[in-house]
N, C-alpha and C. Protein backbone atom coordinates (compact mmCIF):
# COMPACT_ATOMS: atom_id res chain seq x y z
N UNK A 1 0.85 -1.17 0.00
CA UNK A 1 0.00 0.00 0.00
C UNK A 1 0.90 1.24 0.00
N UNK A 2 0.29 2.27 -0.63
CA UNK A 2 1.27 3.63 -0.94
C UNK A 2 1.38 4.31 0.48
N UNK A 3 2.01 5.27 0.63
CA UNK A 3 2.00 6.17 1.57
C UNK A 3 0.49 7.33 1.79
N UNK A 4 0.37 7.52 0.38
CA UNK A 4 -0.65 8.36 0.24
C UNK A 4 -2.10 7.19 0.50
N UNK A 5 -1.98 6.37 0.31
CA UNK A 5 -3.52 5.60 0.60
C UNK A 5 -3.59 5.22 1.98
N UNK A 6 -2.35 4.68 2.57
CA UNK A 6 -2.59 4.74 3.91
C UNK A 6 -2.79 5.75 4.36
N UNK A 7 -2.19 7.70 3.96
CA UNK A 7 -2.76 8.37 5.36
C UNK A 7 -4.34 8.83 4.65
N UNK A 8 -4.98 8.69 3.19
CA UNK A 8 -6.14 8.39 3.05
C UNK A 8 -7.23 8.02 3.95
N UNK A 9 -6.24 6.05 4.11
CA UNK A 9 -7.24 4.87 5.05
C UNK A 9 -7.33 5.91 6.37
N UNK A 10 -6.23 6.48 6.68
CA UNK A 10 -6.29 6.43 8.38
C UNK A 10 -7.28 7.89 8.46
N UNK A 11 -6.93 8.48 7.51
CA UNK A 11 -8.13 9.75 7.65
C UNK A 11 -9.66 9.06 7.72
N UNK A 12 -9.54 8.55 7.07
CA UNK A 12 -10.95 7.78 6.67
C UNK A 12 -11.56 7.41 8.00
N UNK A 13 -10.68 6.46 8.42
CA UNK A 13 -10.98 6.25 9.88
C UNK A 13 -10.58 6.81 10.89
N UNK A 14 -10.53 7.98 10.97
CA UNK A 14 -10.21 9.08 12.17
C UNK A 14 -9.17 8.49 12.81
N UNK A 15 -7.89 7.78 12.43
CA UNK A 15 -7.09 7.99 13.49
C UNK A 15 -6.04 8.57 13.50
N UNK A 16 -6.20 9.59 13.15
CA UNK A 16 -5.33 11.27 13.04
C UNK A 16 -5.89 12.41 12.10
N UNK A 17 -5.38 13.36 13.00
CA UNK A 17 -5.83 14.81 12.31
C UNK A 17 -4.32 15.38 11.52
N UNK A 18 -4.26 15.37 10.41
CA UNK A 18 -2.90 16.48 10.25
C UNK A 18 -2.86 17.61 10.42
N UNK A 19 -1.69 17.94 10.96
CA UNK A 19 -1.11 18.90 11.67
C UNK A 19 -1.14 20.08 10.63
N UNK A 20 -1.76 21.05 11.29
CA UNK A 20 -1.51 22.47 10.22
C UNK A 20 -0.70 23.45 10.43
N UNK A 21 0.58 23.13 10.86
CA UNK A 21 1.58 24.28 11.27
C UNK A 21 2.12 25.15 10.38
N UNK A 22 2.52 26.51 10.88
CA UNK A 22 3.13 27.61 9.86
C UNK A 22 4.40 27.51 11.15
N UNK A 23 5.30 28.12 10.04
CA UNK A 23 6.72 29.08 11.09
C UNK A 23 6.71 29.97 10.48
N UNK A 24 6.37 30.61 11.54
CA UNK A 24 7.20 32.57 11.15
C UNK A 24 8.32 32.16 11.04
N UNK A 25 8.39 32.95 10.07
CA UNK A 25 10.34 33.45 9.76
C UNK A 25 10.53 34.78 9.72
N UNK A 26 11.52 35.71 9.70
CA UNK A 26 11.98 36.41 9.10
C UNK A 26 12.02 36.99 7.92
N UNK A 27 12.39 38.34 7.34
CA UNK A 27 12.51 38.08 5.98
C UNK A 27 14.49 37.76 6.02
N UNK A 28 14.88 37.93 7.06
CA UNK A 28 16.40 37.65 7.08
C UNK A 28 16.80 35.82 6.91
N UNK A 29 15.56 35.10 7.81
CA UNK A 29 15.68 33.57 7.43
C UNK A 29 15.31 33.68 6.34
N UNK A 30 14.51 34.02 5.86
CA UNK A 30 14.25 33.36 4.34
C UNK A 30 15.11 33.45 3.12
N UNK A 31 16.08 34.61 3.69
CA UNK A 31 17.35 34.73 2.73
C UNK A 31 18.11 33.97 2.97
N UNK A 32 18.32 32.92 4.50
CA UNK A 32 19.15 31.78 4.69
C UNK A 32 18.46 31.03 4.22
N UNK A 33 17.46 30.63 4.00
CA UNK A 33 17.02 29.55 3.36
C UNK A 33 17.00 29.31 1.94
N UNK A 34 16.78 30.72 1.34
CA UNK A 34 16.78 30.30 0.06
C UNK A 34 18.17 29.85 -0.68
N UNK A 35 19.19 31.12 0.18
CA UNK A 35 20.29 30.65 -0.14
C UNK A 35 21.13 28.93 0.30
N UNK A 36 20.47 28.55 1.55
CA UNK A 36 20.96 27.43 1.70
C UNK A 36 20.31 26.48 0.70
N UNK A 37 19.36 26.54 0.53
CA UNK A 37 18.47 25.62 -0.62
C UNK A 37 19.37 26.03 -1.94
N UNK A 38 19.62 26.27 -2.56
CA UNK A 38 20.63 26.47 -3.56
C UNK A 38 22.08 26.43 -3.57
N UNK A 39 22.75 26.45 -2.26
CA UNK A 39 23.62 25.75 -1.96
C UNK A 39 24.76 26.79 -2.45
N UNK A 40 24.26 28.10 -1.38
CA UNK A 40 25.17 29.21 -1.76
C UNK A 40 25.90 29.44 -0.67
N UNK A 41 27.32 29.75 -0.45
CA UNK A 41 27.23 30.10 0.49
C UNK A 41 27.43 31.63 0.90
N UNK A 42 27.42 32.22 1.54
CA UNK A 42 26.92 33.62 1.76
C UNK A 42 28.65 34.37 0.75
N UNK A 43 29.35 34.13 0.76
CA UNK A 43 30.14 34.27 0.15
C UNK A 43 30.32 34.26 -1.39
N UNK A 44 29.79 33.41 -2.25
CA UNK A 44 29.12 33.30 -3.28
C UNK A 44 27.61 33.74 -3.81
N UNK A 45 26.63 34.11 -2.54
CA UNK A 45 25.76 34.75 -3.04
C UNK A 45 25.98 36.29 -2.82
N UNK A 46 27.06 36.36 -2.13
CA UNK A 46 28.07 38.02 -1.87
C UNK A 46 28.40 38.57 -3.17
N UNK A 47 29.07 37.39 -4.34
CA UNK A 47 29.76 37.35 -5.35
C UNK A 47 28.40 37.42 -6.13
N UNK A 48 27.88 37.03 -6.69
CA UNK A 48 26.83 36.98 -7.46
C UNK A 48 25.67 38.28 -7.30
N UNK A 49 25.42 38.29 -6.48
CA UNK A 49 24.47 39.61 -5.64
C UNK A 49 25.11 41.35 -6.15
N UNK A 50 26.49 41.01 -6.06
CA UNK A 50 27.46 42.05 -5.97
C UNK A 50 27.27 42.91 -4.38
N UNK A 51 26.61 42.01 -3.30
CA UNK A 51 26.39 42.99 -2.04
C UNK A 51 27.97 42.34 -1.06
N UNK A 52 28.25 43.20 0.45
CA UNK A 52 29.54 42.60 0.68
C UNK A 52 28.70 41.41 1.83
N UNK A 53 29.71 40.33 1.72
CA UNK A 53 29.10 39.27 2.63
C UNK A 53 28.86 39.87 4.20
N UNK A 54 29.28 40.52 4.52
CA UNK A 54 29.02 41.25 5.67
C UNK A 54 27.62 42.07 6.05
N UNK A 55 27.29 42.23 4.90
CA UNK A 55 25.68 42.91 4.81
C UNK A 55 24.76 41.54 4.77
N UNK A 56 25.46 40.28 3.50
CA UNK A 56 24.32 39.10 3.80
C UNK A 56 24.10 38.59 5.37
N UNK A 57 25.14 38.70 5.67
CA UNK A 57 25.40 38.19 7.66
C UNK A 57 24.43 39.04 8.17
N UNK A 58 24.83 40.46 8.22
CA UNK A 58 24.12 40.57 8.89
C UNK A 58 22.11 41.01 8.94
N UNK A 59 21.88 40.56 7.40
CA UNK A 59 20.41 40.73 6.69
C UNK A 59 20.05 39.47 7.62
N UNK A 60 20.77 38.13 7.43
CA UNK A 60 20.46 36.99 7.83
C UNK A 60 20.41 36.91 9.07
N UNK A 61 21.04 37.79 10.30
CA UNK A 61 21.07 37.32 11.33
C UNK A 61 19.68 39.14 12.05
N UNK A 62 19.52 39.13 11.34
CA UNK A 62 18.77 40.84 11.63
C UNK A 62 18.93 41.92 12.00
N UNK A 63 20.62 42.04 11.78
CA UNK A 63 20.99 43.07 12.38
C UNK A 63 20.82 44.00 11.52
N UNK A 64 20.96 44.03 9.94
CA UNK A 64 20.52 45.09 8.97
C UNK A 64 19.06 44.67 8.23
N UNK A 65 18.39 45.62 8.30
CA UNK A 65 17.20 45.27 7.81
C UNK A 65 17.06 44.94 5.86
N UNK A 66 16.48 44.04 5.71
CA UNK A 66 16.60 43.86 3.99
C UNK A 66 15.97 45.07 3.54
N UNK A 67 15.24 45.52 3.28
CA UNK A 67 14.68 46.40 2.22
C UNK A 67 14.35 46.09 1.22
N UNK A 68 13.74 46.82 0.55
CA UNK A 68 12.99 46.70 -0.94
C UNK A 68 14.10 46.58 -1.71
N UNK A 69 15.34 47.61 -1.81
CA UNK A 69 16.02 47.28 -3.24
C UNK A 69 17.21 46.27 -2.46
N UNK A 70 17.28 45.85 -1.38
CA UNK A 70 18.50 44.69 -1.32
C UNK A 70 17.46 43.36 -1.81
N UNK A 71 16.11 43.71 -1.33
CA UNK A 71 15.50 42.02 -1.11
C UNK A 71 15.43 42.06 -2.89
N UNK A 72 15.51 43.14 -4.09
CA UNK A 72 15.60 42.76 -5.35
C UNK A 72 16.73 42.38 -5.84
N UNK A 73 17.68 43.25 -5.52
CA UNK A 73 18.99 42.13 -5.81
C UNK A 73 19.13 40.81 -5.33
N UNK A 74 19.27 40.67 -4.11
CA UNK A 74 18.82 39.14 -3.58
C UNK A 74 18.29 38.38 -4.30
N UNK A 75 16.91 38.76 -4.70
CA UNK A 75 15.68 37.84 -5.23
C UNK A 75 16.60 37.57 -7.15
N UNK A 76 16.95 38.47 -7.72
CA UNK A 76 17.75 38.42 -8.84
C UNK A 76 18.46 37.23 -8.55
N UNK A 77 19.24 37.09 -7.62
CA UNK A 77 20.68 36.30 -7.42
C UNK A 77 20.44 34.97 -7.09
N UNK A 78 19.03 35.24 -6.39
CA UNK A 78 18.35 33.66 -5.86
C UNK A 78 17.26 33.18 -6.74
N UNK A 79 17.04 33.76 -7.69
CA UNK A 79 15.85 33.58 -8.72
C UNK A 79 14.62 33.19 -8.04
N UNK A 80 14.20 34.10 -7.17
CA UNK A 80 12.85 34.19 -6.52
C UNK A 80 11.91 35.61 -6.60
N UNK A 81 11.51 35.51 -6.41
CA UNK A 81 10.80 36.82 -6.47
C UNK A 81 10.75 37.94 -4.80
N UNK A 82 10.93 38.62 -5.28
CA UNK A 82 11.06 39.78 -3.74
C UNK A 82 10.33 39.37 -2.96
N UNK A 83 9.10 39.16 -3.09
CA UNK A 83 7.73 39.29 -1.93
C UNK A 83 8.35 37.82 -1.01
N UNK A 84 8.47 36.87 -1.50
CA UNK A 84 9.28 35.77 -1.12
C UNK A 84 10.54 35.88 -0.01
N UNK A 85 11.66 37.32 -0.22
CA UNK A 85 12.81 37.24 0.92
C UNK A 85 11.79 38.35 1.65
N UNK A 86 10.83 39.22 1.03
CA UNK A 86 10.45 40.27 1.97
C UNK A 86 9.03 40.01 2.91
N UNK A 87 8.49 38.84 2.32
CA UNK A 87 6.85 38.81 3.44
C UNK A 87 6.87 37.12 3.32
N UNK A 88 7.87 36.72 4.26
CA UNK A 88 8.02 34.92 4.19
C UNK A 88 6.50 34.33 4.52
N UNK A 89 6.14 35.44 5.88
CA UNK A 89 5.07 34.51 6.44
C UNK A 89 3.98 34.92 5.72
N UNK A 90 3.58 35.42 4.64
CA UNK A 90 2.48 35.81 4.04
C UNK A 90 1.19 34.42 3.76
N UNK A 91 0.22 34.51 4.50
CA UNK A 91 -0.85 33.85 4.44
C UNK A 91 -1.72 34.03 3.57
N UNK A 92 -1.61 33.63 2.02
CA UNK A 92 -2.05 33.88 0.91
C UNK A 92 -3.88 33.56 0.89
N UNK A 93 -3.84 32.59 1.38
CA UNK A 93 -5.46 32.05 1.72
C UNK A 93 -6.06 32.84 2.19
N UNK A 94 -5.34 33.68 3.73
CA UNK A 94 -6.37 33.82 4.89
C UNK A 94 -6.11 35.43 4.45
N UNK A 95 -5.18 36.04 3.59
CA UNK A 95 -5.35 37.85 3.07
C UNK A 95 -6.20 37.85 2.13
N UNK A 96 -6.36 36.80 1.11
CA UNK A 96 -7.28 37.20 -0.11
C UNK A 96 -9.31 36.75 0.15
N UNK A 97 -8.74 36.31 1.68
CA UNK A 97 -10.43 36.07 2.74
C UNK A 97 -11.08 37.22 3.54
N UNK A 98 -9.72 38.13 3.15
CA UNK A 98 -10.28 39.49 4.29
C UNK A 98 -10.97 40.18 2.93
C-alpha cells in the first residue's frame, strides 16, 4: 500500500488529524534559506548579488534590515521573487479572505 492511501485509510478512519503548522520566519531567514536551498554560500551569493558578505550576515542574522532594493537584488541572485525574501510569512489564503 502507498503512503498516500494509507494516510487516506487512516483519515478515513479518524485515526489522526494532520497537523496544520506555519513558522514565522523572518525576511532575514528566508534569505538563509533560500540561499541554503541552492547551496550558496553567503560568500558566493556576496559574489553573485554584488552585495559585501558582511551585509548578507548581517540581513540573515537581523541586524541590517533587507529592504525593498536589497530584497531585489537578492531575489535576482536567488531567482525568486522579492515578496518571497520580503513577506516569508504571508498567508495567501487567509489575506485574499479578508
Amino acid at each position: 500500500m502507498t503512503i498516500g492511501k494509507r494516510v487516506k485509510e487512516a483519515l478515513a478512519n479518524g485515526d489522526f488529524i494532520p497537523a496544520k503548522s506555519r513558522v514565522k520566519l523572518s525576511p532575514g531567514e528566508s534569505v538563509r534559506i533560500m540561499r541554503e536551498l541552492q547551496e550558496y554560500s553567503q560568500n558566493e551569493l556576496a559574489r553573485i548579488a554584488g552585495i559585501p558578505q558582511s551585509t548578507i550576515s548581517g540581513i540573515e542574522s537581523g541586524r541590517i534590515n533587507l529592504g525593498v532594493e536589497r530584497a531585489k537584488v537578492l531575489a535576482r541572485a536567488l531567482k525568486v521573487h522579492p515578496t518571497v525574501l520580503l513577506f516569508p510569512g504571508w498567508d495567501t489564503a487567509k489575506e485574499s479572505a479578508a
